[in-house]
Every structure is written in C-alpha cells, then in structure tokens.
C-alpha atoms as a PDB file:
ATOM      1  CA  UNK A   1       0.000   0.000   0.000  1.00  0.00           C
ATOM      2  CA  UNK A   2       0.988   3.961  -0.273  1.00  0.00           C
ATOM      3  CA  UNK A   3       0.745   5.833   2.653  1.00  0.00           C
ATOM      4  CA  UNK A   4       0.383  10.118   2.114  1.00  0.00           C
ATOM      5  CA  UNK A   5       0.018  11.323   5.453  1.00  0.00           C
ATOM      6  CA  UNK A   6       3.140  10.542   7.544  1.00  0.00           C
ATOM      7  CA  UNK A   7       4.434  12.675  10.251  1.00  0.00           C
ATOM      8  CA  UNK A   8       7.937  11.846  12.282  1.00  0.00           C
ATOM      9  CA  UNK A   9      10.135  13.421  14.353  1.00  0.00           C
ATOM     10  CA  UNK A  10      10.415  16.390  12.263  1.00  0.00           C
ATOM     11  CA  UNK A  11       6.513  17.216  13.224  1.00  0.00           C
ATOM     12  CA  UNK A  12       6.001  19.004  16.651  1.00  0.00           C
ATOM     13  CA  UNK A  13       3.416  16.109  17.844  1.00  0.00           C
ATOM     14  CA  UNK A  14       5.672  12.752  16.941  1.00  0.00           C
ATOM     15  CA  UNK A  15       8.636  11.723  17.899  1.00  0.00           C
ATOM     16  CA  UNK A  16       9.377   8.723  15.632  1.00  0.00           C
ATOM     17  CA  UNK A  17      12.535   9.165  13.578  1.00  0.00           C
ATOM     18  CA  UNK A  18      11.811   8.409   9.809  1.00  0.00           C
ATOM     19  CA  UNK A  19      13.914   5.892   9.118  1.00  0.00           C
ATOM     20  CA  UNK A  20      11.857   3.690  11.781  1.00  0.00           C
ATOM     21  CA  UNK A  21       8.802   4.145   9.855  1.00  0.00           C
ATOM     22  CA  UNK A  22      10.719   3.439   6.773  1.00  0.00           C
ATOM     23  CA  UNK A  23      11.828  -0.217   8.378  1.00  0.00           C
ATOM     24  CA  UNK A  24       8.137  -0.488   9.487  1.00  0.00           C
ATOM     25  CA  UNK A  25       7.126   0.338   5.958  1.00  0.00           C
ATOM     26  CA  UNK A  26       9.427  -2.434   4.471  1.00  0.00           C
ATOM     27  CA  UNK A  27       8.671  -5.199   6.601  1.00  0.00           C
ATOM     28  CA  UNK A  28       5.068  -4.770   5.900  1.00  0.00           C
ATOM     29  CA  UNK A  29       5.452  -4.958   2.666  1.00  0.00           C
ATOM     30  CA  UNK A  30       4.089  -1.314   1.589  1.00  0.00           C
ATOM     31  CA  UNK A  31       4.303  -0.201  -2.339  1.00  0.00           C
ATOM     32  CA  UNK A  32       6.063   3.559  -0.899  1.00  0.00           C
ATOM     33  CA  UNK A  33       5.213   6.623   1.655  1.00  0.00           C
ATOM     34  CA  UNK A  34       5.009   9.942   1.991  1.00  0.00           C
ATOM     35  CA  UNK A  35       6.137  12.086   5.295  1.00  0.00           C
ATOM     36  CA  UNK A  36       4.129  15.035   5.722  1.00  0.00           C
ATOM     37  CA  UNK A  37       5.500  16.716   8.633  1.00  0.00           C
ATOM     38  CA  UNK A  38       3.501  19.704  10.086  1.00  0.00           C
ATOM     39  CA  UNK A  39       4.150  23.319   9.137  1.00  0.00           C
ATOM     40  CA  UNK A  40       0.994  25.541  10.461  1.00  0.00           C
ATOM     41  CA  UNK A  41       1.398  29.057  10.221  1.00  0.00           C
ATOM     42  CA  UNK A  42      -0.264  29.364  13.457  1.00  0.00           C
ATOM     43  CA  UNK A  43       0.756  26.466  16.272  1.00  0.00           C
ATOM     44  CA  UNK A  44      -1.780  24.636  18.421  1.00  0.00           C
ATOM     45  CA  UNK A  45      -1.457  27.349  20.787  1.00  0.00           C
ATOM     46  CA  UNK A  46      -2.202  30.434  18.701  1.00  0.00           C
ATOM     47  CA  UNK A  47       1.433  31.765  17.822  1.00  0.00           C
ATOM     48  CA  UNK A  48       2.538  32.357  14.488  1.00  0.00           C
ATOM     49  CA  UNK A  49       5.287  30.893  12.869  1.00  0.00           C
ATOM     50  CA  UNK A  50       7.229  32.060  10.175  1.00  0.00           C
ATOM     51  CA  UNK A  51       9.622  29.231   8.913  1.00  0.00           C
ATOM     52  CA  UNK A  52      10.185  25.711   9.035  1.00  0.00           C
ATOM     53  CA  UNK A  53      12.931  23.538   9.297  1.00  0.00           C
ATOM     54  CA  UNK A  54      13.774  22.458   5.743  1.00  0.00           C
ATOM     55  CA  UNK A  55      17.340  21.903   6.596  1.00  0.00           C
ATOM     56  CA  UNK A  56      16.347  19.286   9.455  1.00  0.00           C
ATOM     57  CA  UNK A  57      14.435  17.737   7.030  1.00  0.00           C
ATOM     58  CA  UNK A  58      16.348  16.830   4.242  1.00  0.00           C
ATOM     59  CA  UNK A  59      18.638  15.248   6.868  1.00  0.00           C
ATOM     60  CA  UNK A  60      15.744  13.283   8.057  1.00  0.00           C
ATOM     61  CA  UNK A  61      14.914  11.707   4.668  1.00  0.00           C
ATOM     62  CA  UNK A  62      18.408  11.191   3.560  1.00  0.00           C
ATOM     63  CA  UNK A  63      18.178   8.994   6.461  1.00  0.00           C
ATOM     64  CA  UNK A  64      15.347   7.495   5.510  1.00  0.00           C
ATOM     65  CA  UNK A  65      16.417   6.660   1.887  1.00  0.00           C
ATOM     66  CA  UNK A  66      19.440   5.187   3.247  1.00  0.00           C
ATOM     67  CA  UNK A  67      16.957   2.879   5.107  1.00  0.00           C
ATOM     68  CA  UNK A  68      15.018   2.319   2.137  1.00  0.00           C
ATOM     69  CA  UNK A  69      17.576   1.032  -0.445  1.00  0.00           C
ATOM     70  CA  UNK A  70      15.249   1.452  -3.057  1.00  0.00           C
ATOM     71  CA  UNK A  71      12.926  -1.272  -2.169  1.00  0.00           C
ATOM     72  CA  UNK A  72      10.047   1.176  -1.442  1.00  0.00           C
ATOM     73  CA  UNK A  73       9.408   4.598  -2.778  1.00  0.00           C
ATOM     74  CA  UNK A  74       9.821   7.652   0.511  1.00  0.00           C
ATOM     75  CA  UNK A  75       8.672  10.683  -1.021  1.00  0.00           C
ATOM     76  CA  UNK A  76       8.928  13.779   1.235  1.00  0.00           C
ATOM     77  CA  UNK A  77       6.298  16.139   1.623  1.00  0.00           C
ATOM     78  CA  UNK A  78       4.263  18.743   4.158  1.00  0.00           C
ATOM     79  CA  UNK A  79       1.380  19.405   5.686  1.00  0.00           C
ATOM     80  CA  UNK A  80       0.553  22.544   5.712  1.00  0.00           C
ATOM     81  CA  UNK A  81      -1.835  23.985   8.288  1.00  0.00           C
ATOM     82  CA  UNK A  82      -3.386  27.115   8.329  1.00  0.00           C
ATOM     83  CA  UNK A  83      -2.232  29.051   5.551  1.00  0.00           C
ATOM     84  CA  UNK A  84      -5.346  31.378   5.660  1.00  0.00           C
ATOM     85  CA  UNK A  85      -3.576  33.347   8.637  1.00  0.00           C
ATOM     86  CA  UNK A  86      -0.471  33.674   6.973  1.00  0.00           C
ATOM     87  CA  UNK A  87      -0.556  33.380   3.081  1.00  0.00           C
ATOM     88  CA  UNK A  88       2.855  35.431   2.556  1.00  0.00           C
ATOM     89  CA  UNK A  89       4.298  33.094   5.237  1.00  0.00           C
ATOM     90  CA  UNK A  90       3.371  30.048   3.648  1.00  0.00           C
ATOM     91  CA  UNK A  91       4.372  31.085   0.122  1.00  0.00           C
ATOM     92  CA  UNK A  92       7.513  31.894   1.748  1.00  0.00           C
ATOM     93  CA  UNK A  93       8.284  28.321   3.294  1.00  0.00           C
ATOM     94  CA  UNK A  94       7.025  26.970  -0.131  1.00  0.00           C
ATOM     95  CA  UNK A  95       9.446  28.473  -1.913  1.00  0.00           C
ATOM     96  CA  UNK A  96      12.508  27.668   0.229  1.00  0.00           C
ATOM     97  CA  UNK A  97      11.992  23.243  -1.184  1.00  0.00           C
ATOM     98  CA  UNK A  98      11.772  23.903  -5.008  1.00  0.00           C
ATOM     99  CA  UNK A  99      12.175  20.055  -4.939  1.00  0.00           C
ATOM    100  CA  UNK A 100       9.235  19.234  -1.983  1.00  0.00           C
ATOM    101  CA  UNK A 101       7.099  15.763  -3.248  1.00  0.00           C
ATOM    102  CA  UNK A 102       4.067  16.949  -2.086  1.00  0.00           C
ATOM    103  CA  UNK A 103       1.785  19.418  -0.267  1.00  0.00           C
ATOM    104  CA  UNK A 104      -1.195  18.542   2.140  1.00  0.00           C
ATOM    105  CA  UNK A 105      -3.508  22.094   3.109  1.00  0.00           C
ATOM    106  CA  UNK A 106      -5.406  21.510   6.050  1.00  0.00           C
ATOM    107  CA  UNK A 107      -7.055  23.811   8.626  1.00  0.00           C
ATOM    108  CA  UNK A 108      -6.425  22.598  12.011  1.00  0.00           C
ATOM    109  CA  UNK A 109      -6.923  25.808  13.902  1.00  0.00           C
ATOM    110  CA  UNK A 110      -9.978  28.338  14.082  1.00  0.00           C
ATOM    111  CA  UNK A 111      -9.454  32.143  13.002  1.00  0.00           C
ATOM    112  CA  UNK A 112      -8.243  35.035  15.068  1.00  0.00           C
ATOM    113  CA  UNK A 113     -12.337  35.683  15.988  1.00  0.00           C
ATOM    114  CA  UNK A 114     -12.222  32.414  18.194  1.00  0.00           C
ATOM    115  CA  UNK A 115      -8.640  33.355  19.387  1.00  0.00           C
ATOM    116  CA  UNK A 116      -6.725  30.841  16.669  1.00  0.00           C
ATOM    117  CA  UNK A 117      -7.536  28.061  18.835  1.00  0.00           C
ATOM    118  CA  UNK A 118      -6.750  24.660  17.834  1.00  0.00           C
ATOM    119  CA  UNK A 119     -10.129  22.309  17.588  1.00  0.00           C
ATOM    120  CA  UNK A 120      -8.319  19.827  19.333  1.00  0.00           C
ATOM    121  CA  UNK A 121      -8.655  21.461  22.358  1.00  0.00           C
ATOM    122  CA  UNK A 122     -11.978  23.036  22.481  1.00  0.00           C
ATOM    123  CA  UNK A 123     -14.439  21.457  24.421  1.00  0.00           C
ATOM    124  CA  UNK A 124     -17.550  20.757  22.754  1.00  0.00           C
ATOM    125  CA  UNK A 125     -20.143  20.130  25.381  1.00  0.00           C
ATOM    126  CA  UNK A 126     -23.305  21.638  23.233  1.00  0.00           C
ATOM    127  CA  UNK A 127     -24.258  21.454  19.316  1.00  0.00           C
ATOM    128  CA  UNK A 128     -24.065  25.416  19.954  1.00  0.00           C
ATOM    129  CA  UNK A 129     -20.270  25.571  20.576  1.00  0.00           C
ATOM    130  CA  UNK A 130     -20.191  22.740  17.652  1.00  0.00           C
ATOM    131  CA  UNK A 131     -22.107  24.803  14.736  1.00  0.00           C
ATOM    132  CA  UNK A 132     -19.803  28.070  16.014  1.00  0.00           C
ATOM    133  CA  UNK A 133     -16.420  26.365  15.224  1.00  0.00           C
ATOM    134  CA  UNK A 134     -17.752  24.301  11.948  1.00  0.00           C
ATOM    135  CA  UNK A 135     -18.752  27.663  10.627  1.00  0.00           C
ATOM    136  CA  UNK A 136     -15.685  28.748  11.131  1.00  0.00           C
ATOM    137  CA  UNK A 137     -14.059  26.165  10.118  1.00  0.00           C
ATOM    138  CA  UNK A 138     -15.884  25.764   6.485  1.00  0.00           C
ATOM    139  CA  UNK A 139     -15.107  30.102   6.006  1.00  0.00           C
ATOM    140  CA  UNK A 140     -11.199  28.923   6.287  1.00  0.00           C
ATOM    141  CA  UNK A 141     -11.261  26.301   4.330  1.00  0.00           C
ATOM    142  CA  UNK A 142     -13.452  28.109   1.302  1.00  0.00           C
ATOM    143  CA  UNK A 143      -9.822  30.383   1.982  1.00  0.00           C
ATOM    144  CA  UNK A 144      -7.694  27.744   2.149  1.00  0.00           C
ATOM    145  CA  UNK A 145      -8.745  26.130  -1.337  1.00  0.00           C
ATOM    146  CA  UNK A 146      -9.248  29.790  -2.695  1.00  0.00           C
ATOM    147  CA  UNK A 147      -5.543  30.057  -1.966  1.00  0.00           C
ATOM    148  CA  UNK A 148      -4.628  27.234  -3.642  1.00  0.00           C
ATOM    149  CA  UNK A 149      -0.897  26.257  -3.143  1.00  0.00           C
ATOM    150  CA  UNK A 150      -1.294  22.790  -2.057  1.00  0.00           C
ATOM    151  CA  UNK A 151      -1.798  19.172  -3.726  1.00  0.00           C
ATOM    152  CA  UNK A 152      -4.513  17.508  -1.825  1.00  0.00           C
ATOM    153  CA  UNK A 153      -6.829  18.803   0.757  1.00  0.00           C
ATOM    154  CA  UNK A 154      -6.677  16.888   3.661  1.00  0.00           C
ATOM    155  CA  UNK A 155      -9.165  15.705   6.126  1.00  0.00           C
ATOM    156  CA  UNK A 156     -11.986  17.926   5.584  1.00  0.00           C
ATOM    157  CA  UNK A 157     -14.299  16.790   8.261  1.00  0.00           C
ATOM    158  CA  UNK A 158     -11.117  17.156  10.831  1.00  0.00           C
ATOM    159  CA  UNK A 159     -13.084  19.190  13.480  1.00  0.00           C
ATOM    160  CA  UNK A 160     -15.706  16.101  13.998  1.00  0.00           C
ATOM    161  CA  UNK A 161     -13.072  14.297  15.101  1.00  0.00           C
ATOM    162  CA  UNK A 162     -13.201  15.967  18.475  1.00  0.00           C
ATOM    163  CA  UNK A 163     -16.934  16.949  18.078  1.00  0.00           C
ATOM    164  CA  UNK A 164     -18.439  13.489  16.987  1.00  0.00           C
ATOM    165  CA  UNK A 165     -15.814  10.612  17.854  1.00  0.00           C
ATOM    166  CA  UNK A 166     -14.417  11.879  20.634  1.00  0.00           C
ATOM    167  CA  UNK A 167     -16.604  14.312  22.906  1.00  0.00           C
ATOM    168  CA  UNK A 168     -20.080  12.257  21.198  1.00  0.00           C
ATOM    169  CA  UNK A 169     -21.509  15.358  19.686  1.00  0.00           C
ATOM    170  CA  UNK A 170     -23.809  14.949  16.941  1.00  0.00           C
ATOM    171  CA  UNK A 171     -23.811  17.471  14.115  1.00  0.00           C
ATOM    172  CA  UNK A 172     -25.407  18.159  10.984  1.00  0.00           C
ATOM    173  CA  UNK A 173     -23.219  18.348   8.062  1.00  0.00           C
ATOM    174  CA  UNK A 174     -26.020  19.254   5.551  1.00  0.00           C
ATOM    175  CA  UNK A 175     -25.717  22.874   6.238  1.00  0.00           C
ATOM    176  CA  UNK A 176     -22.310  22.773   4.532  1.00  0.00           C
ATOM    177  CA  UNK A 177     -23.038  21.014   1.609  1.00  0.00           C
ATOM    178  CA  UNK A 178     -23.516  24.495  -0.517  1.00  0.00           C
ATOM    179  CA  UNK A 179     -19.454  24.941   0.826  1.00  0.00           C
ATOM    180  CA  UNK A 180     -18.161  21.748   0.179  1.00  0.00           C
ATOM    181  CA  UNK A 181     -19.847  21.618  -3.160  1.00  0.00           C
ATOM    182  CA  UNK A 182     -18.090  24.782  -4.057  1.00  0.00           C
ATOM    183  CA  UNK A 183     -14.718  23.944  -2.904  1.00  0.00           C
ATOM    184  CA  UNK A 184     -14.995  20.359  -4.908  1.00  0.00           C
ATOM    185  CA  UNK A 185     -15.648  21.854  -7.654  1.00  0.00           C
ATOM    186  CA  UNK A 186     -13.126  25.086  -7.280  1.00  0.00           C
ATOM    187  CA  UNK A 187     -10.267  21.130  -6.810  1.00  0.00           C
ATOM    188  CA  UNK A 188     -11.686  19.063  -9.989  1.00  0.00           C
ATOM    189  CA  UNK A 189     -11.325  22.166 -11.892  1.00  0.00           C
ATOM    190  CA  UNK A 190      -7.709  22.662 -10.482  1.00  0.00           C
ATOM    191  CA  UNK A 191      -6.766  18.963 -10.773  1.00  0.00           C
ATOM    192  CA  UNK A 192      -6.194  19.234  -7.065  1.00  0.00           C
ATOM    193  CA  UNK A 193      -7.063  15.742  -4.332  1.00  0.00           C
ATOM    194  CA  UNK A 194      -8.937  15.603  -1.865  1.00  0.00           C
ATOM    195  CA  UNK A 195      -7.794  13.236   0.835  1.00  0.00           C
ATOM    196  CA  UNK A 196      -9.206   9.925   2.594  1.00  0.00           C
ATOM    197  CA  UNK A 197      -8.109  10.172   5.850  1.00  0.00           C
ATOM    198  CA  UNK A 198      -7.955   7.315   8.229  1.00  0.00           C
ATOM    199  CA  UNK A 199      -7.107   9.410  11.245  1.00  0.00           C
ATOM    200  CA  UNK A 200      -5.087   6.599  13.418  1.00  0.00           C
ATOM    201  CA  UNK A 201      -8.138   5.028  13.261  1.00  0.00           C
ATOM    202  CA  UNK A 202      -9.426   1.228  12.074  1.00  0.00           C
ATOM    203  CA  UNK A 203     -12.152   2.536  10.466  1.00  0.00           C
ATOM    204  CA  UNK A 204     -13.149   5.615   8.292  1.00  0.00           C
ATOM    205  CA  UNK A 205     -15.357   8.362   9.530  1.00  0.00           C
ATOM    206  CA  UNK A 206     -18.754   8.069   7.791  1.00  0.00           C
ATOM    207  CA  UNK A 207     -18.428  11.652   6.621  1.00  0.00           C
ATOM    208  CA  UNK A 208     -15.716  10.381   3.931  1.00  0.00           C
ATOM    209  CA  UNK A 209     -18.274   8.129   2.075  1.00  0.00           C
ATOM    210  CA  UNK A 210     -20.300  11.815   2.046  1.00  0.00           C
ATOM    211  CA  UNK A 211     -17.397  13.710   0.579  1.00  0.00           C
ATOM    212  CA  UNK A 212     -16.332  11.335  -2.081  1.00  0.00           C
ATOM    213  CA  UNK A 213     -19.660  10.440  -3.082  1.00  0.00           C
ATOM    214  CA  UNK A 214     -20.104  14.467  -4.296  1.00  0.00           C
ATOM    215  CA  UNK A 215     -16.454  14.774  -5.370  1.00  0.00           C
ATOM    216  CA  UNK A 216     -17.059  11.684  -7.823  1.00  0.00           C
ATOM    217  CA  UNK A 217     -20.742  13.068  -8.527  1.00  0.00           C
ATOM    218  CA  UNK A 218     -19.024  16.892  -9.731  1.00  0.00           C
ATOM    219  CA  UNK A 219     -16.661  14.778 -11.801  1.00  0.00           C
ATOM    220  CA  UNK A 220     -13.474  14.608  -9.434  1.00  0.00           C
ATOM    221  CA  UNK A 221     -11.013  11.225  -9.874  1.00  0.00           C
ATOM    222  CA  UNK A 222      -7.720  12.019  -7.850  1.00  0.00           C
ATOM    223  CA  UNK A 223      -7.407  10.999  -4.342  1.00  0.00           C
ATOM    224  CA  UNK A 224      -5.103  10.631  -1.749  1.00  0.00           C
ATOM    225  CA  UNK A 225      -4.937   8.006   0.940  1.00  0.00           C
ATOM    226  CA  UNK A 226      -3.477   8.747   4.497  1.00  0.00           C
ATOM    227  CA  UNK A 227      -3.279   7.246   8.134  1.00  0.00           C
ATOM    228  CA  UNK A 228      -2.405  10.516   9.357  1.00  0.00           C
ATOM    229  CA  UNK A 229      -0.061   8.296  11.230  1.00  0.00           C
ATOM    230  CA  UNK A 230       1.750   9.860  14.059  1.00  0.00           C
ATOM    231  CA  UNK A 231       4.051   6.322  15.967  1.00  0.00           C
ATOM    232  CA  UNK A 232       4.426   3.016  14.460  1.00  0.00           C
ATOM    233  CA  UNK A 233       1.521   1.442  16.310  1.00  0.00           C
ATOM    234  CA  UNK A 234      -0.564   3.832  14.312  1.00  0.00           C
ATOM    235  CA  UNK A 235       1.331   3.139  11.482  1.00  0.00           C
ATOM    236  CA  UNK A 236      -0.939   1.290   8.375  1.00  0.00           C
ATOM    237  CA  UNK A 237      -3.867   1.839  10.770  1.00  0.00           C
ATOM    238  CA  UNK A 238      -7.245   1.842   8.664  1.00  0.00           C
ATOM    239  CA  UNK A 239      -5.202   2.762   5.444  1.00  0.00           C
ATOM    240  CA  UNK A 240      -6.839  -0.851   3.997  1.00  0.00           C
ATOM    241  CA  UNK A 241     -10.429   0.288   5.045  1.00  0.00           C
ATOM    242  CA  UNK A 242      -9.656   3.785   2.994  1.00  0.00           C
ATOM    243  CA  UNK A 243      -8.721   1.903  -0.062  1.00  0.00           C
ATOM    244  CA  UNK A 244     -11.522  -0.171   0.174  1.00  0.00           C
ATOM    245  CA  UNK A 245     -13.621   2.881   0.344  1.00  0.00           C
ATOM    246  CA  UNK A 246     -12.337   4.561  -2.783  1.00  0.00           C
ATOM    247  CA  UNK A 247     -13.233   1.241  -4.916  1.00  0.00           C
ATOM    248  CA  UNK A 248     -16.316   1.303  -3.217  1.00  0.00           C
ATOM    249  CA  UNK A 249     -17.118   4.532  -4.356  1.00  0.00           C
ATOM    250  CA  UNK A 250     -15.774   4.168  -7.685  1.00  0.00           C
ATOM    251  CA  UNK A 251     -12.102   5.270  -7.425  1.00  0.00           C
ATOM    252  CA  UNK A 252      -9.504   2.851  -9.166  1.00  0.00           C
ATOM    253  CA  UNK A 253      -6.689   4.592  -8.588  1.00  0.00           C
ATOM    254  CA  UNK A 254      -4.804   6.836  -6.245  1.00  0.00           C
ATOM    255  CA  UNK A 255      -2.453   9.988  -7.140  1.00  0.00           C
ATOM    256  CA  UNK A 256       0.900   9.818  -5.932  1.00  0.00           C
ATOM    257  CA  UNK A 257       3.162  12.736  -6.011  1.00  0.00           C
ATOM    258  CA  UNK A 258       6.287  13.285  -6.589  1.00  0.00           C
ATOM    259  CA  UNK A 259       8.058  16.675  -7.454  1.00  0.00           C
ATOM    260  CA  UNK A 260       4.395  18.253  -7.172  1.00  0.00           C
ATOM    261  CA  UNK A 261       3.914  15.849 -10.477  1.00  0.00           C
ATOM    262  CA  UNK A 262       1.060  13.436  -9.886  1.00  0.00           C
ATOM    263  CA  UNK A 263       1.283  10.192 -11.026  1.00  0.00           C
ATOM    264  CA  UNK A 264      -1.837   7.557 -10.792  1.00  0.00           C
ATOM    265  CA  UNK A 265      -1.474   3.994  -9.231  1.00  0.00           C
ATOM    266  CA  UNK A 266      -3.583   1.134  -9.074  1.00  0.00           C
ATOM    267  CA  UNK A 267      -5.626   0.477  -5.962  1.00  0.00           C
ATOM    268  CA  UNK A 268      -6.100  -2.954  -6.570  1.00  0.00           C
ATOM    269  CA  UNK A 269      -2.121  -3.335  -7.241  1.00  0.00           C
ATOM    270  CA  UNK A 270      -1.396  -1.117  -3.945  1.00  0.00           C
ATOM    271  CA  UNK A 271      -3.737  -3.503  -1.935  1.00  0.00           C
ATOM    272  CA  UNK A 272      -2.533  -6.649  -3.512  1.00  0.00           C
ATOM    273  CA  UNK A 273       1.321  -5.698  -2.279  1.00  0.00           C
ATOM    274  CA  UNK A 274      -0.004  -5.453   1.307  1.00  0.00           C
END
C-alpha cells in the first residue's frame, strides 16, 4: 500500500525518527510513503510561525532513503496547516523546497475571531459551541482552497473528530453542503485531491463516504490516501479500510506525487502488495 500522510520526528506532535517508519514500511510490505510533517502558520497554541525547518528535514529523509535502499518509494512532503492566517508566510516556506514531493492544506486551527484556537482542544459540550467552530471552520477552508498552493486537501471533516468521535456530539453536516460543493468543484477544476483520511483510526469516519460520493458526482477522480499516522503502532492503521472505500465509491486509482507531479497507481495493485 501507499501511505500520504506521515508525520515523524520532524513534526512538533511525533517523535518517531523516519527511518523507523521506513523499516516499518518495508517489513510490511508497503508499495512507498510519503512524510508530511507539520508546518501551520499558526501552532496549536495560537502563535505564528514564520519558517520551518527544511534543513532538518532533508537530513531526516536522507536517512530514511538510506533505510530504504530502493525497495520502497519515501517521497517527502508537508502538511501545511493554516495558511489562511499567513498566506505570505506560507508562500515563503514553499518556496525555500523547489524540490518538496508533495503538499497537504489543512485547517487545524480556528481564526483570530475564536482566538486561533486549535479544535483539538476546544471542548464541545453543546451542538451550539459545535455549529460556532464548523462555521468557522468551512469560512477557512473556502480560503484555504481559494488560496490554492497545495496538492490535496486533507481531512476535511477534521473538526468532527473531536466533536463526533471523541466528545459524542452529533452534528449536521447538511448545512455545509452548498461549501463543500463549491470547494470540490473550485479542486476538480484545479486537478487538485482531496484526501481519505484514516485518522489513526481502524475505520473511516462516515463523513468520507459523504465527501467522495459528491467529489465523484461533480466529476473529481484524484485521491489521496493517508493514516495521518503519528508512531508506528498507528502506522498502516485503517489505510486498507480507505482503499476499500475509494473502490467502493468508484475510485480505481490513487495519485501519488512526486516533485508536485502526480502520477496515478492502481488500488487494486497497492492492496494486492499489502
């Protein structure tokens, strides 16, 4: 299988070197990966950040190719969070890998209104306080895509996570659907992904079935597949039950970047090499 959503030591939140998810990756058998180590242009505590350690990096995967020896492919790329709050910022740390795989947007924090903070660490103990972030939320994304500057947009339900799976909220999505529709089509046009993202989970959040069902319905094919992965127990964790998904819903293959240059592999293949 192919893995897009990798972080390692390089991200703030893991602290497993690369190469050990590398050695994970071969002994499992996997077709390739992709790190995607966080840069957010506003951390999970509300400060802004201006750079990211590119250097560091590129150390880090040298390592991991070494590891590697060519028996899987370990593309590098980034996630990055929160561009909305700091487009000049994230242009800027763009610029500085001319030779970056790959490029994740995501939204993982709310706007300055509701004080930048992260949705991990709101507590949603009414619908009220639910509805307040997710409309938030959807008005940076509908940036986010606007922007542009990324490959695939990753987990777009990521707020529910916290609202539905872990604090048992239960929310509404169809007041989005005008948003979501918009942003699909604003990617098919693009040739942009959207992501399948198993967040560390062994199953997929029902919401994905939702997303891809209108992103195949407006006409969009590429896809990316992700554990979102953070250690090696959470390594490969529901990354089988995305795949399955996608054929499900009609998707044969998956893109795989490389140089920003997407490239389309067989699901089927990727899930027979498990």
């Amino acid at each position: 299988m192919f893995d897009a959503h990798i972080h390692s030591s390089m991200s703030f939140d893991s602290s497993v070197p690369r190469e050990d998810v590398v050695a994970e990756a071969v002994k499992r058998g996997f077709y390739g990966l992709c790190f995607t180590d966080h840069y957010d242009v506003v951390d999970s505590y509300g400060k802004f950040v201006s750079d990211y350690d590119w250097e560091g990096t590129r150390m880090a995967q040298q390592r991991a190719l070494a590891c590697a020896g060519g028996r899987i492919i370990v593309n590098n790329g980034i996630e990055l969070g929160n561009a909305p709050y700091g487009f000049a910022a994230a242009e800027s740390v763009l610029n500085a890998e001319p030779e970056v795989d790959f490029v994740l947007g995501s939204i993982h924090n709310a706007s300055e209104k509701l004080d930048y903070k992260d949705y991990y660490f709101v507590d949603y103990t009414d619908t009220d306080i639910c509805y307040k972030y997710l409309d938030d939320y959807f008005i940076q994304l509908e940036k986010l895509v606007e922007w542009g500057n990324f490959d695939s947009l990753a987990h777009v339900p990521y707020p529910l996570r916290y609202m539905m799976q872990r604090d048992g909220m239960d929310v509404d999505m169809a007041r989005y659907q005008s948003s979501i529709d918009s942003m699909l089509r604003t990617l098919i046009r693009r040739g942009q992904a959207i992501e399948i993202n198993a967040g560390k989970k062994p199953y997929i959040m029902l919401e994905y079935a939702y997303l891809l069902d209108r992103y195949r319905a407006l006409g969009g094919r590429l896809i990316t597949v992700g554990t979102d992965a953070h250690s090696i127990p959470q390594f490969g964790m529901g990354l089988k039950e995305a795949y399955m998904l996608a054929l499900e819903k009609g998707f044969e293959s998956v893109a795989v970047f490389k140089r920003r240059k997407c490239e389309l592999v067989s699901i089927r293949k990727l899930l027979a090499l498990e």
